[in-house]
C-alpha atoms as a PDB file:
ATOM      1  CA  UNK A   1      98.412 162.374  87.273  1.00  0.00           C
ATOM      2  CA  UNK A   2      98.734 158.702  86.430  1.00  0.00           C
ATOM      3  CA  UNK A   3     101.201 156.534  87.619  1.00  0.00           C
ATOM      4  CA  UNK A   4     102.395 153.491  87.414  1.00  0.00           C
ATOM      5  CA  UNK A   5     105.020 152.234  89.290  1.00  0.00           C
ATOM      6  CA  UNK A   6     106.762 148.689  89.035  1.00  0.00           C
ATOM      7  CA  UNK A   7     108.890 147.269  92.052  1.00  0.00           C
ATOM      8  CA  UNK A   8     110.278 144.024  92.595  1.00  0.00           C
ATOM      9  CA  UNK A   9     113.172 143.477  90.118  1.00  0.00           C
ATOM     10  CA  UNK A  10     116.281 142.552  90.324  1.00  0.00           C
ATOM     11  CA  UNK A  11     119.104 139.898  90.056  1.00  0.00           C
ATOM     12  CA  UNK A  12     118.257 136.313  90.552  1.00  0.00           C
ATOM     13  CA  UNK A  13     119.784 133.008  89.513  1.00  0.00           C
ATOM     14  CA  UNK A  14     118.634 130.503  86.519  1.00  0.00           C
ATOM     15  CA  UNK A  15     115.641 128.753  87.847  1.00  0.00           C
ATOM     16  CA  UNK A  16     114.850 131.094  90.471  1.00  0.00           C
ATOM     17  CA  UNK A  17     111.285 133.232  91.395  1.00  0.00           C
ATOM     18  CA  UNK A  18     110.976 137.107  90.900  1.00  0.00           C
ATOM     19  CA  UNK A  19     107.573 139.059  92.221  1.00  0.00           C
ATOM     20  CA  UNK A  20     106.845 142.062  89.977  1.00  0.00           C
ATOM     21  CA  UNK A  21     104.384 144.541  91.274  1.00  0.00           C
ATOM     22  CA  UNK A  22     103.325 147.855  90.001  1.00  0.00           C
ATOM     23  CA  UNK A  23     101.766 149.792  91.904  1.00  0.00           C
ATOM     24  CA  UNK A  24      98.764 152.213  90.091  1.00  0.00           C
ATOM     25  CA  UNK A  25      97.421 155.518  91.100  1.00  0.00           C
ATOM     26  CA  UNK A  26      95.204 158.685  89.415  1.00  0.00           C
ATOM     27  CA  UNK A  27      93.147 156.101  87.923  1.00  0.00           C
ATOM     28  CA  UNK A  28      90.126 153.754  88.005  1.00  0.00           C
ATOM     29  CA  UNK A  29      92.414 150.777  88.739  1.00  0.00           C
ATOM     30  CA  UNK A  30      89.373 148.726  88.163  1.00  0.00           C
ATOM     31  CA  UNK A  31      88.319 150.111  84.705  1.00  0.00           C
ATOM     32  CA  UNK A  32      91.720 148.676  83.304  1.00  0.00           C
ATOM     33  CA  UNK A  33      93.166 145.964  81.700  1.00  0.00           C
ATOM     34  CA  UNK A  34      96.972 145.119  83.228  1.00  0.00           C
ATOM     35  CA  UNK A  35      99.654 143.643  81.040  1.00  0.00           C
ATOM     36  CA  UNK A  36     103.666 143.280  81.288  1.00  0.00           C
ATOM     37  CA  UNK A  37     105.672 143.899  78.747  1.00  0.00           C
ATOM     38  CA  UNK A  38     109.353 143.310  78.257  1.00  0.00           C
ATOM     39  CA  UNK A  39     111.825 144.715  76.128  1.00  0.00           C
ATOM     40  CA  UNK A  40     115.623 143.410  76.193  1.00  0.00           C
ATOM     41  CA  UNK A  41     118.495 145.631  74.856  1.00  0.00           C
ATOM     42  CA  UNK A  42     118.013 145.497  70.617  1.00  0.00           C
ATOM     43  CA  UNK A  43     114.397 143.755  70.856  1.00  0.00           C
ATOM     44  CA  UNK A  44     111.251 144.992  70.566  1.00  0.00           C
ATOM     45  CA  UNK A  45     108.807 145.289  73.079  1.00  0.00           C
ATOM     46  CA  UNK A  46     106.986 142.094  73.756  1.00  0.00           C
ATOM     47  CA  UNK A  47     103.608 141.693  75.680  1.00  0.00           C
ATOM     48  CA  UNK A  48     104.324 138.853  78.179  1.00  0.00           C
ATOM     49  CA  UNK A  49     100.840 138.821  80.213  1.00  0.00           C
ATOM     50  CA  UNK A  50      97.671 140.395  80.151  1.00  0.00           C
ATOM     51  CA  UNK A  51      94.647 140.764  82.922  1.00  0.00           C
ATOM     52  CA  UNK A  52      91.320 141.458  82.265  1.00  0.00           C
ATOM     53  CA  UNK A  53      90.169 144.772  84.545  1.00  0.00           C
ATOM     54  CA  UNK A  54      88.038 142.190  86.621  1.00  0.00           C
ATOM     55  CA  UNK A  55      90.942 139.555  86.895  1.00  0.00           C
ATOM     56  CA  UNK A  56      88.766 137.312  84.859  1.00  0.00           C
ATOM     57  CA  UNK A  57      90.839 136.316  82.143  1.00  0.00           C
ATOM     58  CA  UNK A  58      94.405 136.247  81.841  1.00  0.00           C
ATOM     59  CA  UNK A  59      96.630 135.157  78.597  1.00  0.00           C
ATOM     60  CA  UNK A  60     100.580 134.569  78.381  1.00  0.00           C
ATOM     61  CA  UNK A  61     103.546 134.774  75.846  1.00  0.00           C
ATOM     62  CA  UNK A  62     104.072 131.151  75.062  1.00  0.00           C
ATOM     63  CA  UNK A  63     107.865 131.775  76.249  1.00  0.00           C
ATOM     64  CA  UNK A  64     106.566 132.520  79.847  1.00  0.00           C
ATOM     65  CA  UNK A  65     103.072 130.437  80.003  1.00  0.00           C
ATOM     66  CA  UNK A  66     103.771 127.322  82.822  1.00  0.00           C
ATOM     67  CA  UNK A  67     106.563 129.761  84.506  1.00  0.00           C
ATOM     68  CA  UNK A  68     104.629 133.283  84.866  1.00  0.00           C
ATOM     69  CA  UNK A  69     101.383 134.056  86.268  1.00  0.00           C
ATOM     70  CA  UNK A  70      99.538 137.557  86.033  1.00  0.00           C
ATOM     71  CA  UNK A  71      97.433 138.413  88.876  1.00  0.00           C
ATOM     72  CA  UNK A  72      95.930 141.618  90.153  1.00  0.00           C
ATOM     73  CA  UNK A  73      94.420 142.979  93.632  1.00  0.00           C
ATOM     74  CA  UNK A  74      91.981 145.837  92.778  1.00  0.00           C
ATOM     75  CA  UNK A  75      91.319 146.972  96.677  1.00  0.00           C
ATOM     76  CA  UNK A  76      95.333 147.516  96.452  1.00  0.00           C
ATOM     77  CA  UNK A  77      95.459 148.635  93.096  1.00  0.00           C
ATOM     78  CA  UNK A  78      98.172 146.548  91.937  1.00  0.00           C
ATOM     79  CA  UNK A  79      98.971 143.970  89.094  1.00  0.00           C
ATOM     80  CA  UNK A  80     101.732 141.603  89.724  1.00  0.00           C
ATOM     81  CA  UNK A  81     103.995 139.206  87.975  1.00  0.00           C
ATOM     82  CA  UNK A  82     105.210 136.169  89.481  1.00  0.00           C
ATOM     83  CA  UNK A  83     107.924 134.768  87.587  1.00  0.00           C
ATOM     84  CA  UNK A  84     109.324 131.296  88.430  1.00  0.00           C
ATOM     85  CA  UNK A  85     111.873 128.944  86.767  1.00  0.00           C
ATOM     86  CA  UNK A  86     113.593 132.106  85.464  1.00  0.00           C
ATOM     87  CA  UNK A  87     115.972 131.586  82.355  1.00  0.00           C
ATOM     88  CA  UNK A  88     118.562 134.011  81.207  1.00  0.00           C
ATOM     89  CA  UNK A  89     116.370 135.043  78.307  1.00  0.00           C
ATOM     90  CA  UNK A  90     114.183 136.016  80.456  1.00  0.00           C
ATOM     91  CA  UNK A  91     116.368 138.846  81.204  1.00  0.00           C
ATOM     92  CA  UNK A  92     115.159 142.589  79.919  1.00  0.00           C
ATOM     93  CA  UNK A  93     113.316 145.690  81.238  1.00  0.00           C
ATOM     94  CA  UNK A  94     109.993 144.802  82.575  1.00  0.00           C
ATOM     95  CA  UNK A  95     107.119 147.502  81.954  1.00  0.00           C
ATOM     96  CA  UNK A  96     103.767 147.917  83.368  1.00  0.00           C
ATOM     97  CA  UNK A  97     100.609 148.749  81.389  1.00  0.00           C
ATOM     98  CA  UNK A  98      97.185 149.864  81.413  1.00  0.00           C
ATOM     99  CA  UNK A  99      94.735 150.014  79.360  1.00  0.00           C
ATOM    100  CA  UNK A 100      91.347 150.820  78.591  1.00  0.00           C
ATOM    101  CA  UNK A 101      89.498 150.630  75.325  1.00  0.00           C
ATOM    102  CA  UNK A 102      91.335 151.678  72.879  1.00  0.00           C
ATOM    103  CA  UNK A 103      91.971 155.547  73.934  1.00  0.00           C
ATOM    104  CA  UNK A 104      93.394 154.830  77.314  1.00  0.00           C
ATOM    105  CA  UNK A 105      96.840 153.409  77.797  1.00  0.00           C
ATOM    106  CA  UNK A 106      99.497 154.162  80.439  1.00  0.00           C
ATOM    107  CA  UNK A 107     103.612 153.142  81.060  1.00  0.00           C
ATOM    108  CA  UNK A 108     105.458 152.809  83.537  1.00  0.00           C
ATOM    109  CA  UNK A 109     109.137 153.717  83.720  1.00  0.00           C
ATOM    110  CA  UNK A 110     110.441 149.973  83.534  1.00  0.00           C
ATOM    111  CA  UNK A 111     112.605 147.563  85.702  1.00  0.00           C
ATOM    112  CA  UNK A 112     115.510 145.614  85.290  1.00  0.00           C
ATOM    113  CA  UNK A 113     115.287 141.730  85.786  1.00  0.00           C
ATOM    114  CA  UNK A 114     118.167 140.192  85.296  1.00  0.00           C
ATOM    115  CA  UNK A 115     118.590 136.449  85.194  1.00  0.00           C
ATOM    116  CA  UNK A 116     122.105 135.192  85.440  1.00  0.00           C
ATOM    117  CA  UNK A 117     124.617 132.958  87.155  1.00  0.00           C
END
């Protein structure tokens, strides 16, 4: 029913720009608040944006604030992730999330950015 599906990952050089969208559906994109998470291999999951449902109000990791900006479209129903001045620690599984209130919340299946040279 609900789906959320990212795109826009990949392999990219130190220093380099990534575009993460995902891509919602069977919901009231409008209704929810958007954040990325990340997760690299033996982490935990860190939140690494967040979007208010009206695009308001964002807030960042403070390993990604200056480089990444959240931003969402809500006649396309998308929330996307620009990325610039990419490090190697940047590197991990990227997730898409929505949420709304606290009984709400929705995954989706992850991609892999990679950020090496």
């Amino acid at each position: 029913q609900v789906q959320l599906v990212e795109s826009g990952g990949g392999l990219v050089q130190p220093g380099g720009s990534l575009r993460l969208s995902c891509a919602a559906s069977g919901l009231t994109f409008s209704s929810y608040a958007m954040s990325w998470y990340r997760q690299a291999p033996g982490k935990e999951r860190e939140l690494v944006a967040v979007i208010t449902s009206t695009g308001g109000s964002t807030n960042y990791a403070d390993s990604v604030k200056g480089r990444f900006t959240i931003s969402r479209d809500n006649t396309k129903n998308t929330v996307y992730l620009q990325m610039n001045s990419l490090k190697p620690g940047d590197t991990a599984v990227y997730y898409c999330n929505g949420a709304r209130g606290l009984l709400y919340k929705y995954w989706g299946q992850g991609i892999q950015v990679t950020v090496s040279s």
